[in-house]
PDB file of N, CA and C in Angstrom:
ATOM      1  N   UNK A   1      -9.165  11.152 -17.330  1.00  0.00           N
ATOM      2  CA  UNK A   1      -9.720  11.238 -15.994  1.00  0.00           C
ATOM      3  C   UNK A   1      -8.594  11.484 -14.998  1.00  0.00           C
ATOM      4  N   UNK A   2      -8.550  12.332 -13.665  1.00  0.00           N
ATOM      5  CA  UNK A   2      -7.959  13.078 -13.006  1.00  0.00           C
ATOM      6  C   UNK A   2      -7.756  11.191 -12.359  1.00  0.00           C
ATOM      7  N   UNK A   3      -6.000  11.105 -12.029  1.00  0.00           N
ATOM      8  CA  UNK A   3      -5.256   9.726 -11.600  1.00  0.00           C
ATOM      9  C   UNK A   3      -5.919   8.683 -12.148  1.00  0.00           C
ATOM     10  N   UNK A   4      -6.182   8.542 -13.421  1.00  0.00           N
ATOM     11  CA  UNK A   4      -6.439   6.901 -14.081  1.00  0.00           C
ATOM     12  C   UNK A   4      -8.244   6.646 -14.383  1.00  0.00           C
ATOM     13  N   UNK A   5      -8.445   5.817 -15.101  1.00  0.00           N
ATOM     14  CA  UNK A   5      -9.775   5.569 -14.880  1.00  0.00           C
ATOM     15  C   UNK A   5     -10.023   4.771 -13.731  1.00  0.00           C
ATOM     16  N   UNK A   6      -9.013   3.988 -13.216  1.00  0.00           N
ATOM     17  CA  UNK A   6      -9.225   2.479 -12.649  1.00  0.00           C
ATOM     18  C   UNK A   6      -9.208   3.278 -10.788  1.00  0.00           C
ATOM     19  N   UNK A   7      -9.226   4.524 -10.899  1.00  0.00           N
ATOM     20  CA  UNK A   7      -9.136   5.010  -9.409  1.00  0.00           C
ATOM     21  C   UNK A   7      -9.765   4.321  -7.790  1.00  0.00           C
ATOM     22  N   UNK A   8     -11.174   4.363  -8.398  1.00  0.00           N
ATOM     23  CA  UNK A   8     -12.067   4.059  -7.374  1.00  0.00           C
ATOM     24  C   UNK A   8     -11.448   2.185  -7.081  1.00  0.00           C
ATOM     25  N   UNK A   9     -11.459   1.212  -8.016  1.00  0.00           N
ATOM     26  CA  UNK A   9     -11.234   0.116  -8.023  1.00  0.00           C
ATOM     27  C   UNK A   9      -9.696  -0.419  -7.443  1.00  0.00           C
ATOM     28  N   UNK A  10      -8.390   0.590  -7.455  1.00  0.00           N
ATOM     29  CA  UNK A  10      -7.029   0.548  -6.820  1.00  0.00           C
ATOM     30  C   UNK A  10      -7.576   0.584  -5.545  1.00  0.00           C
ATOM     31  N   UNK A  11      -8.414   2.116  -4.861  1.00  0.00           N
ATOM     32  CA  UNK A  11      -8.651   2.277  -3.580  1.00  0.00           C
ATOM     33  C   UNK A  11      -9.115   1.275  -3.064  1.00  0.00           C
ATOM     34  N   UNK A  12     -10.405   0.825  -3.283  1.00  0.00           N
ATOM     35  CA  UNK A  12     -11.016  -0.399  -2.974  1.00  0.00           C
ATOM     36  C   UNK A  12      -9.978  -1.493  -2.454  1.00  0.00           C
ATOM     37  N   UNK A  13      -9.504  -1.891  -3.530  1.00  0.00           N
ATOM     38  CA  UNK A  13      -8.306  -3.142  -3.443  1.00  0.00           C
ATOM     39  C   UNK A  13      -6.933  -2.856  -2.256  1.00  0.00           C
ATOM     40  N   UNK A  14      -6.969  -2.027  -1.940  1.00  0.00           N
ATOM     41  CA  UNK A  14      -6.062  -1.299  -0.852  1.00  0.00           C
ATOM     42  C   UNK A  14      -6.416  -0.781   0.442  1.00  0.00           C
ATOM     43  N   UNK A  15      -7.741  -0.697   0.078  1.00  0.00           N
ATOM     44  CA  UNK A  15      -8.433  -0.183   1.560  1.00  0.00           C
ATOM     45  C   UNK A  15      -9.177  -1.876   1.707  1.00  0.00           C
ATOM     46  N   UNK A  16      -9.344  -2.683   0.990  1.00  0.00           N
ATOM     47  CA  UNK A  16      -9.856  -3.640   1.897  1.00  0.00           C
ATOM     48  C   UNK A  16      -8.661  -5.001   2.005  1.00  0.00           C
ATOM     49  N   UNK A  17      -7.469  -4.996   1.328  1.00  0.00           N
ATOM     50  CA  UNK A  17      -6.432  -5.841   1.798  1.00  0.00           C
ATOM     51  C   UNK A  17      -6.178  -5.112   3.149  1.00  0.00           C
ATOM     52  N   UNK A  18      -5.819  -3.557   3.373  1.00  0.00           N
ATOM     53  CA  UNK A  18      -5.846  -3.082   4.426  1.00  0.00           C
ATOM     54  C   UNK A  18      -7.086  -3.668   5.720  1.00  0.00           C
ATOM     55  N   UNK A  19      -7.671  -3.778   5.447  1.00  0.00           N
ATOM     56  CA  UNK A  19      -8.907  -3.875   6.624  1.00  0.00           C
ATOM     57  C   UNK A  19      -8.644  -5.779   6.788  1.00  0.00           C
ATOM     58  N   UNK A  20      -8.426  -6.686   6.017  1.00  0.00           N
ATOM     59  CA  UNK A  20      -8.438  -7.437   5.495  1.00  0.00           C
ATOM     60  C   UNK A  20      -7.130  -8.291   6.304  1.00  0.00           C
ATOM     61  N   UNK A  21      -5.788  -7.704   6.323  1.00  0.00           N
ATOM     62  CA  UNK A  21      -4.043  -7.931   6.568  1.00  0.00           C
ATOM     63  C   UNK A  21      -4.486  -7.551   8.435  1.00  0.00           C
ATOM     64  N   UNK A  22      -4.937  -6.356   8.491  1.00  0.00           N
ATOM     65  CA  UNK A  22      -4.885  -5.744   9.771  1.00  0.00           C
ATOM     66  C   UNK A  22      -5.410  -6.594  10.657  1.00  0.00           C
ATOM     67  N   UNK A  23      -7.171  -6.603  10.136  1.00  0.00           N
ATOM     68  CA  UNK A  23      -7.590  -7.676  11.688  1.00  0.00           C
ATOM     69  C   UNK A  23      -7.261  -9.163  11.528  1.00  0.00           C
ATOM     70  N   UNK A  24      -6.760  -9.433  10.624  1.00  0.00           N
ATOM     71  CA  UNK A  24      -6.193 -11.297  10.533  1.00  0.00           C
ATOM     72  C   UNK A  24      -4.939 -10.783  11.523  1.00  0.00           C
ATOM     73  N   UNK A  25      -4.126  -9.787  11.389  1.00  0.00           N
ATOM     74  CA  UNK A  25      -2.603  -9.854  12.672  1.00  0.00           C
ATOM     75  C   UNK A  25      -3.337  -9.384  13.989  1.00  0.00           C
ATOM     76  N   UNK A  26      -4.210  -8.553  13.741  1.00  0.00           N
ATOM     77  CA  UNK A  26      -4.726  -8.589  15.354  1.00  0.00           C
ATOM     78  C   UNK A  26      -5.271  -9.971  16.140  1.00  0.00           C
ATOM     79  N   UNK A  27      -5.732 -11.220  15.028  1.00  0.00           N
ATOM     80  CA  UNK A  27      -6.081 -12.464  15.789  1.00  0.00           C
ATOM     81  C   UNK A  27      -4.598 -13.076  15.774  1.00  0.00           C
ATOM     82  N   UNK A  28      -3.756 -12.719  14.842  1.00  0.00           N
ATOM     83  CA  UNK A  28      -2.882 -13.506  14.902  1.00  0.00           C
ATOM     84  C   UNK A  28      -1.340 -13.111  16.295  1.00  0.00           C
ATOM     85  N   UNK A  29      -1.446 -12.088  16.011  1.00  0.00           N
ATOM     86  CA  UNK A  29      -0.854 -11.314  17.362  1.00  0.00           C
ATOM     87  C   UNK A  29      -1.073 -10.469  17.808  1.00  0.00           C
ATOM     88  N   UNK A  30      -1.530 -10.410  19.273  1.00  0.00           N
ATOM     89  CA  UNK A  30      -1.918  -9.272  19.797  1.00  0.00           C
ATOM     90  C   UNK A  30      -0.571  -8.216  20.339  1.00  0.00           C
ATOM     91  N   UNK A  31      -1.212  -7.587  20.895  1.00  0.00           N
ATOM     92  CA  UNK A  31       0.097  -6.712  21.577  1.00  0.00           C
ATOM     93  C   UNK A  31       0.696  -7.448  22.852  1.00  0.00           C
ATOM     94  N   UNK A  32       1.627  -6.893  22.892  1.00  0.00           N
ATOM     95  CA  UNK A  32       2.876  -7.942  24.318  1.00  0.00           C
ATOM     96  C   UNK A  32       2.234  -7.311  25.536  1.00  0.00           C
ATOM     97  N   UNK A  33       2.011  -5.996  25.555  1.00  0.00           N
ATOM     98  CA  UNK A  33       1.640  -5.785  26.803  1.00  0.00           C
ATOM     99  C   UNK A  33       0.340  -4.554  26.773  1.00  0.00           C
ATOM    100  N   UNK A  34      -0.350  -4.976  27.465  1.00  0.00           N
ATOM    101  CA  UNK A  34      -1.625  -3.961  27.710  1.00  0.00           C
ATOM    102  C   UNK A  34      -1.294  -2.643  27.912  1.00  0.00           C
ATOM    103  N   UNK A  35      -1.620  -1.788  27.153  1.00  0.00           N
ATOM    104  CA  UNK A  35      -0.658  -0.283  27.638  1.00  0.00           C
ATOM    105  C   UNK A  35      -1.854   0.501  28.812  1.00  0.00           C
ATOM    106  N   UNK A  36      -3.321   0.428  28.994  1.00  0.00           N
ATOM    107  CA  UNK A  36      -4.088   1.170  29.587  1.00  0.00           C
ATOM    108  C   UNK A  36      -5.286  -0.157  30.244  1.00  0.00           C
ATOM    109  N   UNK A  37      -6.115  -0.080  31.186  1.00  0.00           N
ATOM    110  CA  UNK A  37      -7.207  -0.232  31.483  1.00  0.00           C
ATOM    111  C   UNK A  37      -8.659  -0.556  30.225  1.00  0.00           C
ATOM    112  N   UNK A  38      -8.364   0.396  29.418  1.00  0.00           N
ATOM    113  CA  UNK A  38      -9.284   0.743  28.808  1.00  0.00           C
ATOM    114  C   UNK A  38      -9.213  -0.279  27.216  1.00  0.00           C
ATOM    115  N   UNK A  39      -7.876  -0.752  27.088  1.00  0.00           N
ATOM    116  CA  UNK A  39      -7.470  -1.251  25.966  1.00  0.00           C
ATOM    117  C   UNK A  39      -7.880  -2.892  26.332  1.00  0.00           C
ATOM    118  N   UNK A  40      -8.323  -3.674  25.028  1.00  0.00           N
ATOM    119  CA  UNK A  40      -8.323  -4.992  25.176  1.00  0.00           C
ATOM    120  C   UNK A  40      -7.446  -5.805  25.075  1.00  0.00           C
ATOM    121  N   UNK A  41      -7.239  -6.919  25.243  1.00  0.00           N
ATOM    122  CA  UNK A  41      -5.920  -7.854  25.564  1.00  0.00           C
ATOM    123  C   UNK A  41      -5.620  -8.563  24.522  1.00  0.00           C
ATOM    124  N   UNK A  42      -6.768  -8.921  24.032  1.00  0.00           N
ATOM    125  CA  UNK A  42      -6.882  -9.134  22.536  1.00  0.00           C
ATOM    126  C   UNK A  42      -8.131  -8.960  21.980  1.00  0.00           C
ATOM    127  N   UNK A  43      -8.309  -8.700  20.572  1.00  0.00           N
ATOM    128  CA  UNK A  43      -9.161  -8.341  19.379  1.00  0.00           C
ATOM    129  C   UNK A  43     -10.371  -9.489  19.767  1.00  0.00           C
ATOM    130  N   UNK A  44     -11.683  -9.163  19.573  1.00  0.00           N
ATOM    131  CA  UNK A  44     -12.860  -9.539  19.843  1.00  0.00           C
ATOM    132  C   UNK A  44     -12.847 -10.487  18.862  1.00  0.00           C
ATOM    133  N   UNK A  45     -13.366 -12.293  18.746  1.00  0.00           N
ATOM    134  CA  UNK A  45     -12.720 -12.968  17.147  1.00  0.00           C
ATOM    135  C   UNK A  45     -13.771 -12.711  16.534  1.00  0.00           C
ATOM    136  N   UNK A  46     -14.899 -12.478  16.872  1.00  0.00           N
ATOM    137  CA  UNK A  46     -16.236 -12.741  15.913  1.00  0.00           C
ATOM    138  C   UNK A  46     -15.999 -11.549  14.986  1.00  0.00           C
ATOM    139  N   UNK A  47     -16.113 -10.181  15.911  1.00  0.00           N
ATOM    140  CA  UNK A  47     -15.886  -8.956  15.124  1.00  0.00           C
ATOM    141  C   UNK A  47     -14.703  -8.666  13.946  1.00  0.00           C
ATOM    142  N   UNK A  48     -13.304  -9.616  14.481  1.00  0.00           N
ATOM    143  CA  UNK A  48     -12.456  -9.745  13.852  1.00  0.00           C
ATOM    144  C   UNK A  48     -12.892 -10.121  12.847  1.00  0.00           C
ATOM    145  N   UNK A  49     -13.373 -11.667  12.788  1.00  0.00           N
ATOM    146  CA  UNK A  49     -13.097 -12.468  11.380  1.00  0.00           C
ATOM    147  C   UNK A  49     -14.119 -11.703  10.692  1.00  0.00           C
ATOM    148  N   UNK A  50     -15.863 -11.232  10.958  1.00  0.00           N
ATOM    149  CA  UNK A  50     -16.202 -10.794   9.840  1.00  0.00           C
ATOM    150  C   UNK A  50     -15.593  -9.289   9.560  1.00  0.00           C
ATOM    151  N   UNK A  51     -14.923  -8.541   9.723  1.00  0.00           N
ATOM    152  CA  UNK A  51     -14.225  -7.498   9.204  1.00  0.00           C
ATOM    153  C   UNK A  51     -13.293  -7.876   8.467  1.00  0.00           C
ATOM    154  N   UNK A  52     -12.305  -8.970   8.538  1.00  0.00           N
ATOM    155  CA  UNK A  52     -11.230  -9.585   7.547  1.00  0.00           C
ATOM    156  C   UNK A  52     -12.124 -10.395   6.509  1.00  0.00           C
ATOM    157  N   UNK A  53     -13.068 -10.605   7.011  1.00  0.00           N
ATOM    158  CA  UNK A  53     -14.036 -11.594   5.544  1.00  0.00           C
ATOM    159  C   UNK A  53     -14.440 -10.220   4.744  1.00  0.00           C
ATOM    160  N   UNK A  54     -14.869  -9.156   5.504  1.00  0.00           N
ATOM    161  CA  UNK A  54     -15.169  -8.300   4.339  1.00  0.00           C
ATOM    162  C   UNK A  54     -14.544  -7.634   3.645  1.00  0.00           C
ATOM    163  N   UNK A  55     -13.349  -7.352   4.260  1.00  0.00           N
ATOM    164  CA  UNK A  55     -12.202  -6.594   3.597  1.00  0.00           C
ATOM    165  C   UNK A  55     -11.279  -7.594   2.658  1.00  0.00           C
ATOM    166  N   UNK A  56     -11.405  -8.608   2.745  1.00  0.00           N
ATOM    167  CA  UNK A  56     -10.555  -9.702   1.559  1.00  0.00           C
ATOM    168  C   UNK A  56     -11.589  -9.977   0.286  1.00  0.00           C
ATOM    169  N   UNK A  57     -13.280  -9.767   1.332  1.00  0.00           N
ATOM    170  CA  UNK A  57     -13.778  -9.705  -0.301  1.00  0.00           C
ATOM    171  C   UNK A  57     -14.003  -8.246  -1.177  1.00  0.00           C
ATOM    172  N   UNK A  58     -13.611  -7.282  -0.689  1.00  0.00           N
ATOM    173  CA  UNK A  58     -13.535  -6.122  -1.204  1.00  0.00           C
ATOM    174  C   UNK A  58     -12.607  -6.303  -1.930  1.00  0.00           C
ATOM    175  N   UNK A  59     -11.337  -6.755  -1.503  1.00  0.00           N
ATOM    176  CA  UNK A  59      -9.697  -6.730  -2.590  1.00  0.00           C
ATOM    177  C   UNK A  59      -9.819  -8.068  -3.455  1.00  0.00           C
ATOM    178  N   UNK A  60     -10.591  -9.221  -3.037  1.00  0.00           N
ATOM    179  CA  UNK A  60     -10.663  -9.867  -4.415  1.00  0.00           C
ATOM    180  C   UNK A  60     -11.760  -9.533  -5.343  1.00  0.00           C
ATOM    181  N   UNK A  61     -12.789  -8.424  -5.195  1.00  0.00           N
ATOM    182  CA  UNK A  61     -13.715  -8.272  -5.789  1.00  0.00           C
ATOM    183  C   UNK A  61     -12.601  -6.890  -6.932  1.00  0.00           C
ATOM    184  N   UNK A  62     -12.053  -6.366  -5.773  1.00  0.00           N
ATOM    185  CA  UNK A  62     -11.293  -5.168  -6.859  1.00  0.00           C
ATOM    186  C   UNK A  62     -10.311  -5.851  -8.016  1.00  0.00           C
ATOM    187  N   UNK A  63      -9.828  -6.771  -7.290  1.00  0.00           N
ATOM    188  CA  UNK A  63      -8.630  -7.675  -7.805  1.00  0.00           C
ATOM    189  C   UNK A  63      -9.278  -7.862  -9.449  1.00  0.00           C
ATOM    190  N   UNK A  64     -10.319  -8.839  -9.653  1.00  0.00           N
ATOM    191  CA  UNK A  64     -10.751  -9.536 -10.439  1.00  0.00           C
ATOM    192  C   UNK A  64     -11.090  -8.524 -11.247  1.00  0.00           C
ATOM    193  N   UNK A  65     -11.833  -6.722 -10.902  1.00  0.00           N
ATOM    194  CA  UNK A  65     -12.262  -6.279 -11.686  1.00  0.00           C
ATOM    195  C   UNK A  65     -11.470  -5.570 -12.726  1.00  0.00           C
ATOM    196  N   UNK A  66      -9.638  -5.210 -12.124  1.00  0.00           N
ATOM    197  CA  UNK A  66      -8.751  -4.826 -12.273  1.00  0.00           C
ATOM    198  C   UNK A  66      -8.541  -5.589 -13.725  1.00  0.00           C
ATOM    199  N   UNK A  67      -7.948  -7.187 -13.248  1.00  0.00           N
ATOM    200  CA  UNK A  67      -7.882  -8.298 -14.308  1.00  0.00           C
ATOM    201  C   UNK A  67      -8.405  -8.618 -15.093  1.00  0.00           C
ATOM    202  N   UNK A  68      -9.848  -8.330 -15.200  1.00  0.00           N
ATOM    203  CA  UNK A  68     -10.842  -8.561 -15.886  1.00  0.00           C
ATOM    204  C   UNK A  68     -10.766  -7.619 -17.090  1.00  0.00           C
ATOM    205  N   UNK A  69     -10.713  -5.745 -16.952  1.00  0.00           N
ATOM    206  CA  UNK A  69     -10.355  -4.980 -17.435  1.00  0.00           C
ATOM    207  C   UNK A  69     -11.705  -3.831 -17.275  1.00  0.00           C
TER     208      UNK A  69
END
């Protein structure tokens, strides 16, 4: 199979530690200074946390399936 069998299941595990790493540092630090009007001051938390809940269970769901075999 064209890059591995395990393709779809790497992406997964990388696109949701990605989604997962990202909005946990946006609650955890925002930016120092507001660059525009239009930009928020900090990350919305509700929207935050369930986007990091879904993206950590995407990478432990890939994780396990990886390990599993």
């Amino acid at each position: 199979m064209f890059l591995g069998e395990n393709l779809i299941t790497w992406l997964v595990l990388a696109l949701g530690g990605a989604l997962a790493v990202g909005n946990i540092l946006a609650l955890v630090k925002p930016p120092i200074e507001q660059q525009d009007t239009e930009n928020l001051t900090k990350a919305p938390v509700a929207r935050t946390v369930a986007m990091a809940t879904i993206g950590a269970i995407a990478a432990i769901w890939a994780f396990v399936s990886l390990v599993a075999g």
